[in-house]
C-alpha atoms as a PDB file:
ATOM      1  CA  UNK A   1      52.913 -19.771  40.129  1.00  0.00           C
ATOM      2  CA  UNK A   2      53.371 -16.098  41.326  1.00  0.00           C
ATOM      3  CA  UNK A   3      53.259 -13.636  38.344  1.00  0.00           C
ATOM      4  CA  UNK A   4      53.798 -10.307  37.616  1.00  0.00           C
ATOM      5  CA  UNK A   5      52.389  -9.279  33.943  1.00  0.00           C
ATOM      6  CA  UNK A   6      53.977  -5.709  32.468  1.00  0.00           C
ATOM      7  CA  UNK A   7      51.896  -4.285  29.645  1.00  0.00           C
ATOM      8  CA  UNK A   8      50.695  -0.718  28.445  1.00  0.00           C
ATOM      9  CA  UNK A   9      47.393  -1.933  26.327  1.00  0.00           C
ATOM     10  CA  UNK A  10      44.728  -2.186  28.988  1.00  0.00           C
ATOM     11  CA  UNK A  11      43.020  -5.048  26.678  1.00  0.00           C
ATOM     12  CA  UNK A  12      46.292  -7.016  26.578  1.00  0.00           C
ATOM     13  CA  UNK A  13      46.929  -6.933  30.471  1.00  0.00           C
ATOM     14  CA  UNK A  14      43.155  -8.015  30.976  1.00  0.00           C
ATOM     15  CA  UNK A  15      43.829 -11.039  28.344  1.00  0.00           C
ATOM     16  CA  UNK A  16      46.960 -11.961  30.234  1.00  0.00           C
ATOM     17  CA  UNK A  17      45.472 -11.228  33.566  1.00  0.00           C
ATOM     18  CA  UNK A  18      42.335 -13.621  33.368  1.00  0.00           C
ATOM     19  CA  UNK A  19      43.994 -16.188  31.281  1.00  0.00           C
ATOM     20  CA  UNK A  20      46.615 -16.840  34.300  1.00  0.00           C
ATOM     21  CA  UNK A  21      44.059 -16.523  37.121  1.00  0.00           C
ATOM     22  CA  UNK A  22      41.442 -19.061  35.316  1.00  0.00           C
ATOM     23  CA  UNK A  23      44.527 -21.805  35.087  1.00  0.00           C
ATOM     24  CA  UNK A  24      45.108 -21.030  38.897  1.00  0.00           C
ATOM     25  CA  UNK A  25      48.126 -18.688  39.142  1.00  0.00           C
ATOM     26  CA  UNK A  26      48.633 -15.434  41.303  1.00  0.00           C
ATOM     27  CA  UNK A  27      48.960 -12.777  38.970  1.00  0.00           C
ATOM     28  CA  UNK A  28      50.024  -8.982  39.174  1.00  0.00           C
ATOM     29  CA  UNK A  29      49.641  -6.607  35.977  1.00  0.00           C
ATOM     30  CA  UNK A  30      51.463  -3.410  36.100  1.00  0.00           C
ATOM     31  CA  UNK A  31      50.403  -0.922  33.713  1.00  0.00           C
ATOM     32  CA  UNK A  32      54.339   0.792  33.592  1.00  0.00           C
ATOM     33  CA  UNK A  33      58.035  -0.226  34.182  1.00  0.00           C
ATOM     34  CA  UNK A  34      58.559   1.709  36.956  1.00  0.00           C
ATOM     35  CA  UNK A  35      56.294   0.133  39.241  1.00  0.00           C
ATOM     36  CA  UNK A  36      57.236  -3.149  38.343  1.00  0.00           C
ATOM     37  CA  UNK A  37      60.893  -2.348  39.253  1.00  0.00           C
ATOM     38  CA  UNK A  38      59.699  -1.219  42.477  1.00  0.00           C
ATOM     39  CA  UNK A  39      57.536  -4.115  43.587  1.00  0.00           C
ATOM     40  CA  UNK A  40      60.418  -6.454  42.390  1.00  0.00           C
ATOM     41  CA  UNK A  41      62.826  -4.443  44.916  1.00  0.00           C
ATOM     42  CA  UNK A  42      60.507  -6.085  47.606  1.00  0.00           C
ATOM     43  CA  UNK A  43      58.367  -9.128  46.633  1.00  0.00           C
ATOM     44  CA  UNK A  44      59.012 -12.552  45.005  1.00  0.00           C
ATOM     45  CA  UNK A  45      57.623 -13.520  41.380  1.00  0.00           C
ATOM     46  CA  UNK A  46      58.395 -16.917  40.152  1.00  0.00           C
ATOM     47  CA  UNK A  47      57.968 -15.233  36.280  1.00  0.00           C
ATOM     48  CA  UNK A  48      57.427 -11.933  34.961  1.00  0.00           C
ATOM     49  CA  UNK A  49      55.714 -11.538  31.392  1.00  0.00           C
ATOM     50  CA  UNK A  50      57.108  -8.609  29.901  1.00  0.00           C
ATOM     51  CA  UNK A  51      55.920  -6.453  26.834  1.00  0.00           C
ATOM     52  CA  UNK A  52      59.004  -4.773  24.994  1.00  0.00           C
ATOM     53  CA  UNK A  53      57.457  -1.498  23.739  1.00  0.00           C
ATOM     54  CA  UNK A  54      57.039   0.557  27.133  1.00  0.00           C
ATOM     55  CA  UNK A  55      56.863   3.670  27.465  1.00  0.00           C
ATOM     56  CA  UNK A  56      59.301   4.273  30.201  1.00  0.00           C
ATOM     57  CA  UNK A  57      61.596   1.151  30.141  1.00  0.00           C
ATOM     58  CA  UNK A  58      61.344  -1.736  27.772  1.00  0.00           C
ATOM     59  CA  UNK A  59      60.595  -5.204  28.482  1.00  0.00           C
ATOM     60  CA  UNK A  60      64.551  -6.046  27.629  1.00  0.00           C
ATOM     61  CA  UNK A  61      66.075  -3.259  29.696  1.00  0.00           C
ATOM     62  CA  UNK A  62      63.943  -4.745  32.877  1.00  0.00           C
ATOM     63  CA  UNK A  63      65.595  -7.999  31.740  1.00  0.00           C
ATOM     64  CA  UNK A  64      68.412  -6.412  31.801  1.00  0.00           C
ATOM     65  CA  UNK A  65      68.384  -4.615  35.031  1.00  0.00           C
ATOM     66  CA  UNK A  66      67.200  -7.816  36.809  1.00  0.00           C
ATOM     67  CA  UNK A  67      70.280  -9.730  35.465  1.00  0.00           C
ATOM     68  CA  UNK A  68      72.651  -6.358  36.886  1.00  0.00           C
ATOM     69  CA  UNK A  69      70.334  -5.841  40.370  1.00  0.00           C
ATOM     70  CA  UNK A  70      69.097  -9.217  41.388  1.00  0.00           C
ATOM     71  CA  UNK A  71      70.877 -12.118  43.397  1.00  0.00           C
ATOM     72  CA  UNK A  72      68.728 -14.416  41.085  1.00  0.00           C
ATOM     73  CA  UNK A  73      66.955 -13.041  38.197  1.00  0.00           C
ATOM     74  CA  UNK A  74      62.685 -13.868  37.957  1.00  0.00           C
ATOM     75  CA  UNK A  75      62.690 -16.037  34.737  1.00  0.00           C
ATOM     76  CA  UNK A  76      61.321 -13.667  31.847  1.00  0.00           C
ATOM     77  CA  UNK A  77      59.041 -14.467  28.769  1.00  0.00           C
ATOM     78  CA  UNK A  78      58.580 -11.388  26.261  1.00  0.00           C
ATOM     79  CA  UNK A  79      55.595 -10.773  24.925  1.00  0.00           C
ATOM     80  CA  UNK A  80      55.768  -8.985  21.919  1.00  0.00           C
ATOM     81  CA  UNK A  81      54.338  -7.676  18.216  1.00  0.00           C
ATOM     82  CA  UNK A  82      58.157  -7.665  17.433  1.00  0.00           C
ATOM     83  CA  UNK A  83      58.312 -10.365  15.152  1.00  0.00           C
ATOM     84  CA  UNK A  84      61.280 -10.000  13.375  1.00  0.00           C
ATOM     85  CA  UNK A  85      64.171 -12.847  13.497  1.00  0.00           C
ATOM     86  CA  UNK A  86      66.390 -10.038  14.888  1.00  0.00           C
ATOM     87  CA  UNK A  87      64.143  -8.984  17.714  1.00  0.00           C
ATOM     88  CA  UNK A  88      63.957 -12.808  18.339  1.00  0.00           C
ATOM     89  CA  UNK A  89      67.211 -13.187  18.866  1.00  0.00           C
ATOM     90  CA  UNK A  90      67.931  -9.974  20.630  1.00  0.00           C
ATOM     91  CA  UNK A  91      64.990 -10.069  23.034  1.00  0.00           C
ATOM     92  CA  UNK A  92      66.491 -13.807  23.727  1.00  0.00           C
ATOM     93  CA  UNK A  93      70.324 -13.261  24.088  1.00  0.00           C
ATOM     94  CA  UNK A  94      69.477 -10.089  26.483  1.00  0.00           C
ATOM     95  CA  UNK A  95      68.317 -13.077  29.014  1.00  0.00           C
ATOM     96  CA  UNK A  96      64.732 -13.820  28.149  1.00  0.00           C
ATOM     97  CA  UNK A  97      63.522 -17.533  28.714  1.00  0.00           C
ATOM     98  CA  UNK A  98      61.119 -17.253  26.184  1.00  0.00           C
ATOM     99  CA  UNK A  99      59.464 -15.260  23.503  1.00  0.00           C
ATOM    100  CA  UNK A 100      55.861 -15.129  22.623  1.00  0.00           C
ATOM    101  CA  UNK A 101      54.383 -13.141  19.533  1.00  0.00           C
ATOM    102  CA  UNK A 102      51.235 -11.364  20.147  1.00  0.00           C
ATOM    103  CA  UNK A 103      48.300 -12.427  19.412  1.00  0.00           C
ATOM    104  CA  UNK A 104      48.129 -15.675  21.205  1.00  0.00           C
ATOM    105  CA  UNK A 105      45.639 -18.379  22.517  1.00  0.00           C
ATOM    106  CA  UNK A 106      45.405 -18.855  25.934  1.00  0.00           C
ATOM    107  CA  UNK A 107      46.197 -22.618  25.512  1.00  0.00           C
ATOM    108  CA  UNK A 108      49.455 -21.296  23.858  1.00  0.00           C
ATOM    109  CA  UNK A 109      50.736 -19.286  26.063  1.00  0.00           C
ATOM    110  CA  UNK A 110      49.378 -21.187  28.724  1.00  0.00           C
ATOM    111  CA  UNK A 111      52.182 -24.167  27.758  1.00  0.00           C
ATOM    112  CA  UNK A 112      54.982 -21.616  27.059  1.00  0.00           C
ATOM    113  CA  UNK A 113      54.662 -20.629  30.899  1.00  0.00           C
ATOM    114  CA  UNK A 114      54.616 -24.029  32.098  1.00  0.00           C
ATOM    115  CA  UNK A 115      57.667 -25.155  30.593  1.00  0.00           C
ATOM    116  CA  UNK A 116      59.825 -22.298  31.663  1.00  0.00           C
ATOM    117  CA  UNK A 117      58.760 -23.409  35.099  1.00  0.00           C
ATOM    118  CA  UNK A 118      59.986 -26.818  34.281  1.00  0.00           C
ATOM    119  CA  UNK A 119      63.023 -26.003  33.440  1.00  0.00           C
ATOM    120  CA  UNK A 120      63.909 -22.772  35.949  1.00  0.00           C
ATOM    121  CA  UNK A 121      61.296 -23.624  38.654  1.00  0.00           C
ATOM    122  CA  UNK A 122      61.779 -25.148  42.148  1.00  0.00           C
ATOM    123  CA  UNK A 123      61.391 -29.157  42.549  1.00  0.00           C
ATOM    124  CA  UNK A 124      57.944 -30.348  42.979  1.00  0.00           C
ATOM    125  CA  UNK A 125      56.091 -33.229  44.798  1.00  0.00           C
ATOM    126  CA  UNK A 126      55.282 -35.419  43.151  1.00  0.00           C
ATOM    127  CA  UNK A 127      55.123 -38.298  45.659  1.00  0.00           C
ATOM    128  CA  UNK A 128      58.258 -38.811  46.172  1.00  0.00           C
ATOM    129  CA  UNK A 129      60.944 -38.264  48.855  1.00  0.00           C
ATOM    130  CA  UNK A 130      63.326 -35.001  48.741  1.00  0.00           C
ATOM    131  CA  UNK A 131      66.391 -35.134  50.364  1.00  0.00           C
ATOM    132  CA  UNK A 132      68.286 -31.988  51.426  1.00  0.00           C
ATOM    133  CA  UNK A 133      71.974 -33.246  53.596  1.00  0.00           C
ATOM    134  CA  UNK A 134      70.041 -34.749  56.710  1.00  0.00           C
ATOM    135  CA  UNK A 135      66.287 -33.977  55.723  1.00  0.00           C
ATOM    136  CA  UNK A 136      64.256 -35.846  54.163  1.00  0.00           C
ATOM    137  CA  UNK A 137      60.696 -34.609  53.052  1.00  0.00           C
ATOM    138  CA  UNK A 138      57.569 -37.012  52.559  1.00  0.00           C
ATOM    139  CA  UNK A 139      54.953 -35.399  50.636  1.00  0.00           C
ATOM    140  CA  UNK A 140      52.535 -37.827  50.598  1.00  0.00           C
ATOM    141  CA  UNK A 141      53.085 -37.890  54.541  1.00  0.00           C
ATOM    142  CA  UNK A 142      53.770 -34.640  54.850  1.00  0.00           C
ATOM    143  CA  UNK A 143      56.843 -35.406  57.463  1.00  0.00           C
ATOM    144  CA  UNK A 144      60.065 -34.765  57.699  1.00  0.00           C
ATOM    145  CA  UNK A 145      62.505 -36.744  59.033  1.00  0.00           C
ATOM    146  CA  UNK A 146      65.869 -36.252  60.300  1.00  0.00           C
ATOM    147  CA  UNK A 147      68.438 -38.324  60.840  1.00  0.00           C
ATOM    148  CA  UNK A 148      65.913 -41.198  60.902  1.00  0.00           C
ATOM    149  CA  UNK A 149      63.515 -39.080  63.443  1.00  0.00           C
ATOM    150  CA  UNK A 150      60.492 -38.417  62.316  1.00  0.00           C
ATOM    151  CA  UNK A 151      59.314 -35.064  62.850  1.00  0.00           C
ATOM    152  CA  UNK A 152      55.791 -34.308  63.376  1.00  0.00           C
ATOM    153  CA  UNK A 153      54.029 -30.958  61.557  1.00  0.00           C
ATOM    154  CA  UNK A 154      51.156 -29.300  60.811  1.00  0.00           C
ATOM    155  CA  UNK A 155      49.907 -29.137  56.958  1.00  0.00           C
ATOM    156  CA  UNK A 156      50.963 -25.429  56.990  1.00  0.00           C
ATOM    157  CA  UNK A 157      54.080 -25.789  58.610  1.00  0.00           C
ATOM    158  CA  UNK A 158      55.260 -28.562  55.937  1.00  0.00           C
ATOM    159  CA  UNK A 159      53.806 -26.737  53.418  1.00  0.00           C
ATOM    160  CA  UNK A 160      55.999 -23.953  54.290  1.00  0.00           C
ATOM    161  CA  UNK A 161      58.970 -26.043  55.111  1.00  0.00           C
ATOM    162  CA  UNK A 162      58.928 -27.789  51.876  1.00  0.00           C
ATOM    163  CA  UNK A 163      59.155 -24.019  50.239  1.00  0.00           C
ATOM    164  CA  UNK A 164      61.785 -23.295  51.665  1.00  0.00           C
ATOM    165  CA  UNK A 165      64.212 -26.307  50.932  1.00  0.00           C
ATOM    166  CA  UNK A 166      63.014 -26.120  47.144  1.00  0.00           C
ATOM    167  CA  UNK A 167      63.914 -22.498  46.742  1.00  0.00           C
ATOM    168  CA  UNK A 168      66.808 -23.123  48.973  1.00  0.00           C
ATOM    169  CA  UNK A 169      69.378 -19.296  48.800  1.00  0.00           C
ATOM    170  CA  UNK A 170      66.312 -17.522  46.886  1.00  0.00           C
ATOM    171  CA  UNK A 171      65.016 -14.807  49.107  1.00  0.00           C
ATOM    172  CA  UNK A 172      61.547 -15.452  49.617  1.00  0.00           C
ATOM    173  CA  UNK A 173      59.251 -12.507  50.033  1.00  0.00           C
ATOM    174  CA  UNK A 174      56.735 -12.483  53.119  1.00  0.00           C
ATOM    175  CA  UNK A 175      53.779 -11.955  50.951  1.00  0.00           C
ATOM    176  CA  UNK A 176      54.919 -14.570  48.312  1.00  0.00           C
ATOM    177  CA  UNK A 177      54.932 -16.998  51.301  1.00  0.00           C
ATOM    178  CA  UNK A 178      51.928 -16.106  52.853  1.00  0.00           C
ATOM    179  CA  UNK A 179      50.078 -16.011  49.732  1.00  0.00           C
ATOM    180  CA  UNK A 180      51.524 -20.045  48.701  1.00  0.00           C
ATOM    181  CA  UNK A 181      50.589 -21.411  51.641  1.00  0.00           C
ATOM    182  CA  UNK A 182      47.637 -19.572  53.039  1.00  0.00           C
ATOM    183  CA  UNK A 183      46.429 -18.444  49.661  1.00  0.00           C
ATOM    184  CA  UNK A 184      44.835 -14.580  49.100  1.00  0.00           C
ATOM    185  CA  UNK A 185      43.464 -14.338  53.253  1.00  0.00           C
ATOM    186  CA  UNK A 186      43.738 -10.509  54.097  1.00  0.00           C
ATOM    187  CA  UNK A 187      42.438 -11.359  57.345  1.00  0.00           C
ATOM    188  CA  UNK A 188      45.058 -13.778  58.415  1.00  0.00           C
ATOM    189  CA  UNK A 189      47.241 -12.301  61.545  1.00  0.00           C
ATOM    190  CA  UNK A 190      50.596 -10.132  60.096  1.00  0.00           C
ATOM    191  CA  UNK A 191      52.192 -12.760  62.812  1.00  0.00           C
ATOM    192  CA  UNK A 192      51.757 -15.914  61.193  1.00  0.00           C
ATOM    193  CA  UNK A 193      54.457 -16.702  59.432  1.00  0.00           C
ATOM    194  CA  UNK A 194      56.918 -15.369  62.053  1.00  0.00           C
ATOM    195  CA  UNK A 195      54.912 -17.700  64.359  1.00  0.00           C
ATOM    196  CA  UNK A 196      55.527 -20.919  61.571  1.00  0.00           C
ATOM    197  CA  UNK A 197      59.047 -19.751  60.911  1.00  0.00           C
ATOM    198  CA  UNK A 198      59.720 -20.126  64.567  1.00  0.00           C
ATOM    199  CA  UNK A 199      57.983 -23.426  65.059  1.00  0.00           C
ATOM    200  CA  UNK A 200      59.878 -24.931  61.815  1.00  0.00           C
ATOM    201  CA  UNK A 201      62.898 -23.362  63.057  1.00  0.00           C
ATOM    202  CA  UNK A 202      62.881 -25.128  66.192  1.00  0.00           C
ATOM    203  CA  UNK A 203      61.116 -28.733  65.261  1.00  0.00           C
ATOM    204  CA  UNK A 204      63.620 -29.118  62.659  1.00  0.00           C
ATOM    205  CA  UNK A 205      66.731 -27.839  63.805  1.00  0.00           C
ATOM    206  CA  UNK A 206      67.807 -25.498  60.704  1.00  0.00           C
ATOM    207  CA  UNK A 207      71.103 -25.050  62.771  1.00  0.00           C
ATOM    208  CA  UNK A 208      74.511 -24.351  61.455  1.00  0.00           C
ATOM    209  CA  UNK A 209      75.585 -27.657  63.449  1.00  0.00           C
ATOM    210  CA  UNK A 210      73.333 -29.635  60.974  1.00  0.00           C
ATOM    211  CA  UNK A 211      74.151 -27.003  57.677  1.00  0.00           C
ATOM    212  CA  UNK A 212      71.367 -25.101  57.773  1.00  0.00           C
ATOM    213  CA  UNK A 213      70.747 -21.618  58.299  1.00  0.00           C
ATOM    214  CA  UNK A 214      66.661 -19.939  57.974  1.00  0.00           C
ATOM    215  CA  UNK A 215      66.998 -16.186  58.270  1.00  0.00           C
ATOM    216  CA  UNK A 216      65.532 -13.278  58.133  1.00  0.00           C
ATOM    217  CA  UNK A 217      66.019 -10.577  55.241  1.00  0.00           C
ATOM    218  CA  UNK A 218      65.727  -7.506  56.427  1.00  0.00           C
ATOM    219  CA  UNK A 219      62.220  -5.530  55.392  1.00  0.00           C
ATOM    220  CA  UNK A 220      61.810  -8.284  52.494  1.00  0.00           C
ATOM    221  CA  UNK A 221      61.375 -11.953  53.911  1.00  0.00           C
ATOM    222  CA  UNK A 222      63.212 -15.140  54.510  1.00  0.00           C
ATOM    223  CA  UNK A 223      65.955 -17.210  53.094  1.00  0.00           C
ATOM    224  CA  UNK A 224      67.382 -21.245  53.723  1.00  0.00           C
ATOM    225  CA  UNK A 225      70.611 -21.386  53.179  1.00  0.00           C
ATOM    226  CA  UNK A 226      72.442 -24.846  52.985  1.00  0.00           C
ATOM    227  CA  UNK A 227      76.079 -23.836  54.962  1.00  0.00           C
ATOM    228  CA  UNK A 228      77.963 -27.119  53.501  1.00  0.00           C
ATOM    229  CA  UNK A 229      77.060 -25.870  49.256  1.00  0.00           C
ATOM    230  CA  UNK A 230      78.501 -22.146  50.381  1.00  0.00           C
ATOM    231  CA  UNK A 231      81.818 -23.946  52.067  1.00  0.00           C
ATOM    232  CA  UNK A 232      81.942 -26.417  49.238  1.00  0.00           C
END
């Protein structure tokens, strides 16, 4: 997972920081609200940990102001020394998918984030087939076919591909792509993903003919949309 960490105790962030990058997520720490606001104007998180006590904006107004500014919310955990039955219940009616009382273990914490991804996250592979209207992903092939075609790709292109249709209308940041299927690679070419974009574009047909649209989003990224769940 992609995730941003906001918290204004340097020890805390560290914790946070290492524990997530030693069970192999991306993570992000920002020390103050404000530039977490900003880099979620622009980039993609699939969670963002949040402290409530900030100096500048608490963890509950960001909550808040994702809910009022954002097509689709990042799914939030708070974590907090509030650990009173009424912050509980504030922190979790404001929108928060979880709340976490500090101190906790790694292992802990570790399962809260996990099952807030199972129950707000994208669909995974696990082995089987996906089917999206007239596509049909193999993961353990990694093919798609359509219409009964079968459509021949590179790793990273069905990597990518298979992204896409399991974040299908969520705006999808460049570097969020780049960094799930290329991983952290500052030397890779700023053209790449236009380069797999087109190629996926074209083997696959995302046409409006077949209900698919992949666009760009201006100065942020890309976005599938599926045409026939808009109509319908």
């Amino acid at each position: 997972m992609r995730i941003a960490v906001l918290d204004d105790e340097a020890a805390m962030l560290a914790f946070v920081t290492q524990t997530l990058i030693e069970a192999g997520h991306y993570c992000y720490d920002f020390p103050n609200a404000r530039t977490l606001i900003s880099r979620l104007r622009q980039d993609t998180f699939d969670l963002v940990i949040l402290d409530w006590n900030m100096p500048d904006k608490s963890g509950v107004e960001i909550i808040k102001w994702m809910r009022e500014n954002m097509d689709k919310p990042v799914p939030s955990l708070l974590l907090t020394n509030r650990n009173s039955d009424e912050d509980i219940v504030a922190g979790l009616d404001a929108g928060a998918d979880d709340y976490v009382i500090k101190p906790v273990q790694p292992s802990v914490l570790l399962a809260r984030i996990n099952a807030i991804h199972r129950r707000t996250g994208p669909r995974e592979a696990m082995g089987a087939n996906e089917t999206y209207g007239p596509f049909v992903l193999h993961p353990a092939r990694q093919m798609v076919s359509v219409e009964g075609e079968n459509i021949v790709l590179t790793a990273k292109e069905f990597e990518l591909a298979a992204t896409l249709f399991r974040n299908m209308h969520r705006p999808l940041s460049r570097s969020y792509l780049l960094e799930l299927v290329w991983g952290r690679n500052p030397d890779l070419p700023t053209r790449t993903l236009d380069a797999h974009i087109s190629r996926i574009r074209a083997k696959l047909g995302l046409r409006p003919e077949r209900g698919f649209r992949l666009i760009p989003v201006y100065s942020y990224g890309y976005r599938l949309e599926a045409l026939e769940a808009e109509e319908g």
